[in-house]
N, C-alpha and C. Protein backbone atom coordinates (compact mmCIF):
# COMPACT_ATOMS: atom_id res chain seq x y z
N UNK A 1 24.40 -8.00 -68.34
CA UNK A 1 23.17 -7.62 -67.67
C UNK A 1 22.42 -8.90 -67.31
N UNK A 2 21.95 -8.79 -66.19
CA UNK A 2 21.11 -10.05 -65.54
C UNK A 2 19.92 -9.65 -65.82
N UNK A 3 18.68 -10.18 -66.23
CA UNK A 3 17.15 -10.25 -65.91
C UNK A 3 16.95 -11.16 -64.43
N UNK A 4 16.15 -10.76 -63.98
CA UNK A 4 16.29 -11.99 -62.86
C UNK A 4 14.86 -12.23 -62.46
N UNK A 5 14.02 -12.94 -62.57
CA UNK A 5 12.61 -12.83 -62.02
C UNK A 5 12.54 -13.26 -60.34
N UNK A 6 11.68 -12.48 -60.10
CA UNK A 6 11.72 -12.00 -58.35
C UNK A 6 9.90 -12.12 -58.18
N UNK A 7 9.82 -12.39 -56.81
CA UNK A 7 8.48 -12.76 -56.35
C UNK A 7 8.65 -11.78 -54.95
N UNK A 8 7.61 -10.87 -54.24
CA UNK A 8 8.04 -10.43 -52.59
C UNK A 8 6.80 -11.44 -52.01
N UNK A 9 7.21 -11.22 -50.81
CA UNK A 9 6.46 -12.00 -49.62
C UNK A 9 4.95 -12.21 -49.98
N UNK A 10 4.28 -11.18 -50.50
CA UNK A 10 2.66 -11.05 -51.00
C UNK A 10 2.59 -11.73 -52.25
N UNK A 11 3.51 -12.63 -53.01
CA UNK A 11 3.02 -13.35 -53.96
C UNK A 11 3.20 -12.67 -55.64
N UNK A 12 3.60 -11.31 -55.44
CA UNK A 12 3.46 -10.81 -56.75
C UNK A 12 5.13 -10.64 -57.38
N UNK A 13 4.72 -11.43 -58.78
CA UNK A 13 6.35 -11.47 -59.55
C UNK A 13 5.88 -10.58 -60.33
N UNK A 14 7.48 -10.35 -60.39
CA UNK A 14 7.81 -8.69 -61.53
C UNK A 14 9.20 -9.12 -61.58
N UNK A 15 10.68 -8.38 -62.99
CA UNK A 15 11.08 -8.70 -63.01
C UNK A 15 12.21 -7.53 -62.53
N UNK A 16 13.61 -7.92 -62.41
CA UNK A 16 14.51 -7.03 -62.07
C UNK A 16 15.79 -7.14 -62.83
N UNK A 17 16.39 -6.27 -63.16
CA UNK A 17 17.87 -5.84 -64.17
C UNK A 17 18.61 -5.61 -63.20
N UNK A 18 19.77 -6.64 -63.31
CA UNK A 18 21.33 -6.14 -62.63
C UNK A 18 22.75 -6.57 -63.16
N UNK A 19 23.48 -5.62 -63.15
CA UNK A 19 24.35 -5.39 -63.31
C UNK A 19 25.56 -7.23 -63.48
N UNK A 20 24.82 -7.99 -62.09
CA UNK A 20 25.69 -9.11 -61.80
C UNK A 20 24.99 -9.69 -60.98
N UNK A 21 24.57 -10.78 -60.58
CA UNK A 21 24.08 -11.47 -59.33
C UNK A 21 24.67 -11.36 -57.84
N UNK A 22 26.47 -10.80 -58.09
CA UNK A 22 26.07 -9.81 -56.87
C UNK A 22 26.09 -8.46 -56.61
N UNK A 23 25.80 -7.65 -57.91
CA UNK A 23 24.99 -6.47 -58.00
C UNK A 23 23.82 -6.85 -56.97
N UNK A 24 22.96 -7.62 -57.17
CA UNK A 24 21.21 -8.48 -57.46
C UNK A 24 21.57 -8.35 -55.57
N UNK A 25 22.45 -9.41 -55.07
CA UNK A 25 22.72 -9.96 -53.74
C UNK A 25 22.91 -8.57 -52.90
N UNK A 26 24.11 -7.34 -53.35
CA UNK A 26 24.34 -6.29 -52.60
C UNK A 26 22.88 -5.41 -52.22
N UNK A 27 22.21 -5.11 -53.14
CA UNK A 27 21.18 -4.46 -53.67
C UNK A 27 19.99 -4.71 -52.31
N UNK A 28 19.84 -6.00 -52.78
CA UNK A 28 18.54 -6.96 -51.66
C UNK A 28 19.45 -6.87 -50.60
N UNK A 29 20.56 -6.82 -49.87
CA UNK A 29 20.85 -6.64 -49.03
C UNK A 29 20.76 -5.55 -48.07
N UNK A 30 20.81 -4.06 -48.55
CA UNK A 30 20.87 -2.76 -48.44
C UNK A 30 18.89 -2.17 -48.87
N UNK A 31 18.34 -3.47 -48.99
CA UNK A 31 17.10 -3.26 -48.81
C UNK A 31 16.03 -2.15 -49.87
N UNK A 32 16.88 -2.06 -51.15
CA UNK A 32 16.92 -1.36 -52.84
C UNK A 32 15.72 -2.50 -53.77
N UNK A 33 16.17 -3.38 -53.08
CA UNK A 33 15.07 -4.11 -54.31
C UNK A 33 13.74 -4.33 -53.85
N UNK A 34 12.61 -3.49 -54.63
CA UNK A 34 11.00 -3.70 -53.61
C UNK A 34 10.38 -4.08 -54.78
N UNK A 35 8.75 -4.38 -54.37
CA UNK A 35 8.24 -4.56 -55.60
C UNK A 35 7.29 -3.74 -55.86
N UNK A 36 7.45 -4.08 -57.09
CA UNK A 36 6.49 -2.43 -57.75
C UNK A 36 4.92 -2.32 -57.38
N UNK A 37 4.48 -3.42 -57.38
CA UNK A 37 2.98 -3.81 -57.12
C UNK A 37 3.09 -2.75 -55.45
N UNK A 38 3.51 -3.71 -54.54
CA UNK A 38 3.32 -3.51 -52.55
C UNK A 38 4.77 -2.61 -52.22
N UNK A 39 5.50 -2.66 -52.77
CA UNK A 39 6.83 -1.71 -52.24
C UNK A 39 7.35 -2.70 -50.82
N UNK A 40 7.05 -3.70 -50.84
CA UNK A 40 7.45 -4.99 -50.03
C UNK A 40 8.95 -5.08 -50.53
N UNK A 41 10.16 -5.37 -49.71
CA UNK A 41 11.44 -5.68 -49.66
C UNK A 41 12.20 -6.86 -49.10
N UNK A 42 10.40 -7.57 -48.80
CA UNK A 42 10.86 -9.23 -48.57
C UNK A 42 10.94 -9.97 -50.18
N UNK A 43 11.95 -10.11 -51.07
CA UNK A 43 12.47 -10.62 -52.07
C UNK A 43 12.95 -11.44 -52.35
N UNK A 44 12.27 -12.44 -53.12
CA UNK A 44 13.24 -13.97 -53.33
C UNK A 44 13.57 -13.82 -54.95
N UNK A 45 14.62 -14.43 -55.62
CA UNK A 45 14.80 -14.52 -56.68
C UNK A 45 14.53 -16.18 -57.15
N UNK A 46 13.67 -16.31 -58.04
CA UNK A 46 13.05 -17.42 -58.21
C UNK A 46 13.81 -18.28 -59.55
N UNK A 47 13.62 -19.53 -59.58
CA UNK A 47 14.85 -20.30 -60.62
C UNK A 47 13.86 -19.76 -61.97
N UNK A 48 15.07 -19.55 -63.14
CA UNK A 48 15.18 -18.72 -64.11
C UNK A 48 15.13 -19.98 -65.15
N UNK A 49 14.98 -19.89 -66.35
CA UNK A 49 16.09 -20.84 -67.67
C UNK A 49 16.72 -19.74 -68.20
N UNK A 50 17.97 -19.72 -68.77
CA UNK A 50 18.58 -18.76 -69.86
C UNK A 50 18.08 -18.23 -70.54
N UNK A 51 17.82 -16.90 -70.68
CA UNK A 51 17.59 -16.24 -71.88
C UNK A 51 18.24 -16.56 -73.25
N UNK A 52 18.06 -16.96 -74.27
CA UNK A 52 18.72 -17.10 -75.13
C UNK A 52 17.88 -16.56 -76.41
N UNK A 53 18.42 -15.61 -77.50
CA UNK A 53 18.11 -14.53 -78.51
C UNK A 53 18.41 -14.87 -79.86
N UNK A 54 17.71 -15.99 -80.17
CA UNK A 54 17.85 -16.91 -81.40
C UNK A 54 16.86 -16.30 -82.38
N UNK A 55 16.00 -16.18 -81.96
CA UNK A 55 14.92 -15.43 -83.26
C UNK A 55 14.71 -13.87 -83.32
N UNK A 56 14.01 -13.64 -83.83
CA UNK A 56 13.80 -12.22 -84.25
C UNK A 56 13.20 -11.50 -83.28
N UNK A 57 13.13 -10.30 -82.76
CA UNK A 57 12.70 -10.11 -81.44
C UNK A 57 11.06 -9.64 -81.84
N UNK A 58 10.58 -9.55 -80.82
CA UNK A 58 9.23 -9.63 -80.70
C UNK A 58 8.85 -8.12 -80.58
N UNK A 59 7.32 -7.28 -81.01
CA UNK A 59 7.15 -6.10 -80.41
C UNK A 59 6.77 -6.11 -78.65
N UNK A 60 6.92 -5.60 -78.26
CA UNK A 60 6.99 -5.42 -76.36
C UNK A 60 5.80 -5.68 -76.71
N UNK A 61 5.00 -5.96 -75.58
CA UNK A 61 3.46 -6.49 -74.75
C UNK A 61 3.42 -5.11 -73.76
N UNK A 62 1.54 -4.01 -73.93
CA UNK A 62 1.88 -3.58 -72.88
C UNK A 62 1.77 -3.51 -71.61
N UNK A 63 1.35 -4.86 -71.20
CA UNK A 63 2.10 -5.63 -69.84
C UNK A 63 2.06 -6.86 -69.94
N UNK A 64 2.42 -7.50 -69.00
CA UNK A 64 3.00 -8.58 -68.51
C UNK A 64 1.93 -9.96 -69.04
N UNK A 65 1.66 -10.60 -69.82
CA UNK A 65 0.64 -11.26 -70.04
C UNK A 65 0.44 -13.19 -68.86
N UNK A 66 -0.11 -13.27 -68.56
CA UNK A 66 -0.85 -14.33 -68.13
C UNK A 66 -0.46 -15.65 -68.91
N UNK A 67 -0.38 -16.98 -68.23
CA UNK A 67 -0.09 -18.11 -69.04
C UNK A 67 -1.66 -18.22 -69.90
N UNK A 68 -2.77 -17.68 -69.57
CA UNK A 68 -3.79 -17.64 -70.93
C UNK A 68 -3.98 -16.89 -71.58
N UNK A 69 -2.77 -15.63 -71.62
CA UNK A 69 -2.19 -14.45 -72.99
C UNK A 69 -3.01 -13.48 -72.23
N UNK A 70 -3.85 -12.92 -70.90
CA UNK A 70 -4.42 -11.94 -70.67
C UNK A 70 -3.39 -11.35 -69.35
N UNK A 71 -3.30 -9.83 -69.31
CA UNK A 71 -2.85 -9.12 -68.78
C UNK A 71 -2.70 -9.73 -66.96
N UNK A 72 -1.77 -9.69 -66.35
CA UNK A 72 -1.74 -10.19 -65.07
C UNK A 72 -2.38 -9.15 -64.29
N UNK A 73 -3.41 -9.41 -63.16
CA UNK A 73 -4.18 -8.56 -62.00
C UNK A 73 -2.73 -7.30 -61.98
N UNK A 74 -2.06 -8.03 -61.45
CA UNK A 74 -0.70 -6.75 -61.25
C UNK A 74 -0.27 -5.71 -61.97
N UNK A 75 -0.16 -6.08 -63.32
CA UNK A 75 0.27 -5.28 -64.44
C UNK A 75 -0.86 -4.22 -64.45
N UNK A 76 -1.99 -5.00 -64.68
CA UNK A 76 -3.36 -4.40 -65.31
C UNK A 76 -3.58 -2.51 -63.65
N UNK A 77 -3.23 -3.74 -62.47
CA UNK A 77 -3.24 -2.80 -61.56
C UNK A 77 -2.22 -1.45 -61.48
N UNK A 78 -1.24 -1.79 -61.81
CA UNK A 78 0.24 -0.39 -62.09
C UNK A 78 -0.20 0.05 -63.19
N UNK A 79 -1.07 -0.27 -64.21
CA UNK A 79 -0.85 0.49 -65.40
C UNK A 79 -2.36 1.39 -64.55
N UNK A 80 -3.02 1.04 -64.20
CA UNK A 80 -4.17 2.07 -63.73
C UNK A 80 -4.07 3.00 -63.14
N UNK A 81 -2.43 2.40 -61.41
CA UNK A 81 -2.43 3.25 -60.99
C UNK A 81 -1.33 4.57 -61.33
N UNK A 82 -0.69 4.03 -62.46
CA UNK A 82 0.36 5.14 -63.45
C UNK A 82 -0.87 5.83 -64.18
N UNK A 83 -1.55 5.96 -64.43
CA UNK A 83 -2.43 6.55 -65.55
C UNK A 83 -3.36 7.23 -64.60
N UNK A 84 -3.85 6.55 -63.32
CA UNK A 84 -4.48 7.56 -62.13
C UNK A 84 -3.20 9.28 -62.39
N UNK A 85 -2.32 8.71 -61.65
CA UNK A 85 -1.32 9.68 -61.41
C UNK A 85 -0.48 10.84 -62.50
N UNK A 86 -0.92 9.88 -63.91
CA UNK A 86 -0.15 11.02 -64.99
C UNK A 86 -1.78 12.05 -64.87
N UNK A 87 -2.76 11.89 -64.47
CA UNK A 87 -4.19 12.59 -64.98
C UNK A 87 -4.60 13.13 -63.59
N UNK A 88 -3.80 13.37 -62.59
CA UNK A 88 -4.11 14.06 -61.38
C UNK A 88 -3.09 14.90 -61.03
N UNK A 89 -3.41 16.34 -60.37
CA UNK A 89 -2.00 16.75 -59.74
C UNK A 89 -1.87 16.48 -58.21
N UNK A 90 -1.05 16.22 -57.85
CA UNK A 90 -0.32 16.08 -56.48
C UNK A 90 -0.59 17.31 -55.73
N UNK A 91 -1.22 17.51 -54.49
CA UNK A 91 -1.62 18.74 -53.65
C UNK A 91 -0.88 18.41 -52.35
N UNK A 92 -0.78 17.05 -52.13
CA UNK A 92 0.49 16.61 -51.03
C UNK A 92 -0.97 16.82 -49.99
N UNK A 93 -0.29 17.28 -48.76
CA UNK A 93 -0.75 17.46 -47.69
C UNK A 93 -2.16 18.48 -47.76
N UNK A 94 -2.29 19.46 -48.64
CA UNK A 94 -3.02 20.52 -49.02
C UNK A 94 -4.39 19.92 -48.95
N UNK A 95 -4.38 18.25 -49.68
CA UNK A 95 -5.55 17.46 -50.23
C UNK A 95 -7.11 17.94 -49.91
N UNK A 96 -7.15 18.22 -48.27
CA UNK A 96 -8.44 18.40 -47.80
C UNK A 96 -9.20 20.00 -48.16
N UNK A 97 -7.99 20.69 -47.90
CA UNK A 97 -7.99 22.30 -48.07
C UNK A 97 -8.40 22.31 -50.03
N UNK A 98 -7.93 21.79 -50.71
CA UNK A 98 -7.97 22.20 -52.10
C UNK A 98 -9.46 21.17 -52.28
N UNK A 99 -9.74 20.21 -51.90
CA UNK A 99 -11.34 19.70 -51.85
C UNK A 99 -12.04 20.05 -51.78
N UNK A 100 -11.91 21.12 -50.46
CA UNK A 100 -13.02 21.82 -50.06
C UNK A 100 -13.17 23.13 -51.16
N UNK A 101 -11.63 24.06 -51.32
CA UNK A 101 -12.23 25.03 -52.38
C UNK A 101 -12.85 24.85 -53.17
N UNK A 102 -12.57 23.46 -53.86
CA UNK A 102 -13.48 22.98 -55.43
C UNK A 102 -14.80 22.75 -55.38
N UNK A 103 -15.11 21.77 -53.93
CA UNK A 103 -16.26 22.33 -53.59
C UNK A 103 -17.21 23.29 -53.66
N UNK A 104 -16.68 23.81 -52.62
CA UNK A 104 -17.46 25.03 -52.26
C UNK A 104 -17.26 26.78 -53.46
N UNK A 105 -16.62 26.21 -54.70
CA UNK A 105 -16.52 27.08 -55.90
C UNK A 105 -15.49 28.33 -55.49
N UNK A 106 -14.35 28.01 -54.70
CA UNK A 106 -13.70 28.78 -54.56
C UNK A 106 -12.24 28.77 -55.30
N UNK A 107 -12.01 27.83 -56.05
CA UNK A 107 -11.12 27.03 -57.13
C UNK A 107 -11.71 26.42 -58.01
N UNK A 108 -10.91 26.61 -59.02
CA UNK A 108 -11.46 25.58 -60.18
C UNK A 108 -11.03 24.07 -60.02
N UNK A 109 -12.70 23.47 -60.75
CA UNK A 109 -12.43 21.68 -60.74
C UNK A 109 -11.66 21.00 -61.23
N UNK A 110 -10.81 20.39 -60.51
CA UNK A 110 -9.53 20.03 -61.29
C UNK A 110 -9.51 18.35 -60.76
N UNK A 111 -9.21 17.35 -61.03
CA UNK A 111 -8.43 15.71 -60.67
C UNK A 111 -7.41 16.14 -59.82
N UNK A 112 -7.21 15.95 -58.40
CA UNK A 112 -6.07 16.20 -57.31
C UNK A 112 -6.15 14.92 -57.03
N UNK A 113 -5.31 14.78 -55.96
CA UNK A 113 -4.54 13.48 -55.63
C UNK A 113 -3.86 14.16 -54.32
N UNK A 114 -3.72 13.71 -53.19
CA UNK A 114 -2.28 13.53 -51.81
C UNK A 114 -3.15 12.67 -51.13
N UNK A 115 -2.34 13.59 -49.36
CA UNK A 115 -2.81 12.92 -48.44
C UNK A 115 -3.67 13.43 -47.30
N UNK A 116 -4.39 12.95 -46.98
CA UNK A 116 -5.51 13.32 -46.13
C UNK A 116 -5.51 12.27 -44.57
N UNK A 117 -5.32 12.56 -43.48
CA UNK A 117 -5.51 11.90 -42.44
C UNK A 117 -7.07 11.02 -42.20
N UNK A 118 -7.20 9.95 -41.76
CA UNK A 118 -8.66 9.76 -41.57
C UNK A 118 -9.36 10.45 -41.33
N UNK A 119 -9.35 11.26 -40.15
CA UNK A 119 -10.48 12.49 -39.78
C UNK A 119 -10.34 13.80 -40.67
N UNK A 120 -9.56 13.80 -41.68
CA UNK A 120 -9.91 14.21 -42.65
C UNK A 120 -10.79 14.01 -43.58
N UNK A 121 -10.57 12.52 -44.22
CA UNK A 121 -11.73 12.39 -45.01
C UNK A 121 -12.54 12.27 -44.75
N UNK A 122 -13.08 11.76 -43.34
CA UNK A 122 -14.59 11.40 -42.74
C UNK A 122 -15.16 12.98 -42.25
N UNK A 123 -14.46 14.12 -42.70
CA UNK A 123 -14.77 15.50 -42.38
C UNK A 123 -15.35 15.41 -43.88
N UNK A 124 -14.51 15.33 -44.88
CA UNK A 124 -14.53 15.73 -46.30
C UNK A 124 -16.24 14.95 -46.83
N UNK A 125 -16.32 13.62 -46.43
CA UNK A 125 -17.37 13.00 -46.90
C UNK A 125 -18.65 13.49 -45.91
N UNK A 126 -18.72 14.16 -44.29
CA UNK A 126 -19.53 14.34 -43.83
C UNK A 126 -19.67 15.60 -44.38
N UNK A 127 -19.33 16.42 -44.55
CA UNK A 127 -19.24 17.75 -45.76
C UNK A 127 -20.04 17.37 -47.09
N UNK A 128 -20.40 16.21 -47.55
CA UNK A 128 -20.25 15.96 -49.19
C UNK A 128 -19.70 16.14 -49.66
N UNK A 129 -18.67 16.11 -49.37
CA UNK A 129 -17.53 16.00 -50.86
C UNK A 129 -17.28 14.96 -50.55
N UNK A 130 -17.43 14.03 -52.07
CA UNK A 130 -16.82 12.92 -52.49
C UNK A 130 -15.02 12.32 -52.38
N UNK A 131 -14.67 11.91 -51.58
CA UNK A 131 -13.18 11.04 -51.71
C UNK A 131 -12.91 9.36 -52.03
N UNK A 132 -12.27 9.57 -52.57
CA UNK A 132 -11.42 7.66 -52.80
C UNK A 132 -10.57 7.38 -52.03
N UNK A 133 -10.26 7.01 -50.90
CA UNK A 133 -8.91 6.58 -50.44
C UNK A 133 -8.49 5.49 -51.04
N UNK A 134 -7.02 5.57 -51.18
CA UNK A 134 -6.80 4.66 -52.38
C UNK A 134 -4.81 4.10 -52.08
N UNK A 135 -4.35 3.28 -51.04
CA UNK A 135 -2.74 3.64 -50.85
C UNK A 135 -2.17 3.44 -52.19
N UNK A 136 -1.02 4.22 -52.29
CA UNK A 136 -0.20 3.86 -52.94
C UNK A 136 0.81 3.63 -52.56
N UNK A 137 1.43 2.67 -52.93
CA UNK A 137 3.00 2.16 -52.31
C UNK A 137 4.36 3.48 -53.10
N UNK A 138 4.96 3.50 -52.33
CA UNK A 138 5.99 4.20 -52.70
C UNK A 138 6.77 4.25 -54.16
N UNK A 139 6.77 3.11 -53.96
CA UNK A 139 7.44 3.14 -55.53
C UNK A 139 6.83 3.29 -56.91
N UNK A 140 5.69 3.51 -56.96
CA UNK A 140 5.20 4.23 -57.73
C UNK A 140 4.74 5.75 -57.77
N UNK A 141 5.44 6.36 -57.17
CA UNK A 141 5.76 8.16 -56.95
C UNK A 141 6.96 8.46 -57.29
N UNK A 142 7.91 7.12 -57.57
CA UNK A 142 9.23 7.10 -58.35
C UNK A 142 9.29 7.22 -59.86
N UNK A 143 10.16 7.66 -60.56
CA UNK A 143 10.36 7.00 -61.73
C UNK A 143 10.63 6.08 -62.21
N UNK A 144 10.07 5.19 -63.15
CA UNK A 144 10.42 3.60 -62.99
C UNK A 144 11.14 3.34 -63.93
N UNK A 145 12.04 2.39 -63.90
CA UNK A 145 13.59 2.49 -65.06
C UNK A 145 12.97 1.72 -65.56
């Protein structure tokens, strides 16, 4: 198994598991390897040192820590927007229609989440009802290995 640390075009490293370096090469080729932060598939694999498993292993970190031991912007950002998403349900396209019932007391108040066109939400907020637009990149609507 390879670890391989990877950077995309926007600057943000995260790391990636493969099989072989040209597992790693086929993969980025066929346009599979994005990053978790932007779902960007411009990917460089950046110079590594060996892993080597001489001491006792460590308990996991739960994310990615900073060369001054504090959580990286990135990490800190996926763990918010995983924890947005385990505490909302998905209404998909519905988004504006199920806003308005909760609103207007025709459904119960619930944390939803989809998608709403612009002149949707600028309907939803000239209405008063409150929205966040907020993108999420694709790969976090995945399951993450």
């Amino acid at each position: 198994m390879k670890v391989l640390d990877l950077r995309c075009a926007h600057g943000h490293g995260f790391e990636g598991w493969f099989a072989s370096n040209e597992a790693f090469e086929a993969q980025l080729a066929d346009g599979l390897v994005g990053c978790p932060v932007c779902g960007d598939t411009a990917v460089v694999k950046l110079l590594t040192a060996p892993r080597l498993n001489l001491g006792h292993p460590k308990a996991p970190a739960e994310s990615a820590p900073s060369a001054d031991g504090e959580a990286s912007p990135q990490a800190l950002w996926l763990r918010a927007a995983r924890e947005l998403m385990a505490r909302t349900e998905d209404v998909g396209e519905r988004f504006a229609d199920e806003a308005r019932k909760m609103h207007y007391g025709e459904t119960t108040e619930r944390s939803i989440r989809g998608q709403a066109t612009r002149e949707q939400a600028e309907a939803l907020v000239d209405e008063g009802i409150a929205v966040l637009p907020l993108p999420m990149p694709a790969v976090l609507k995945e399951t993450l290995q």
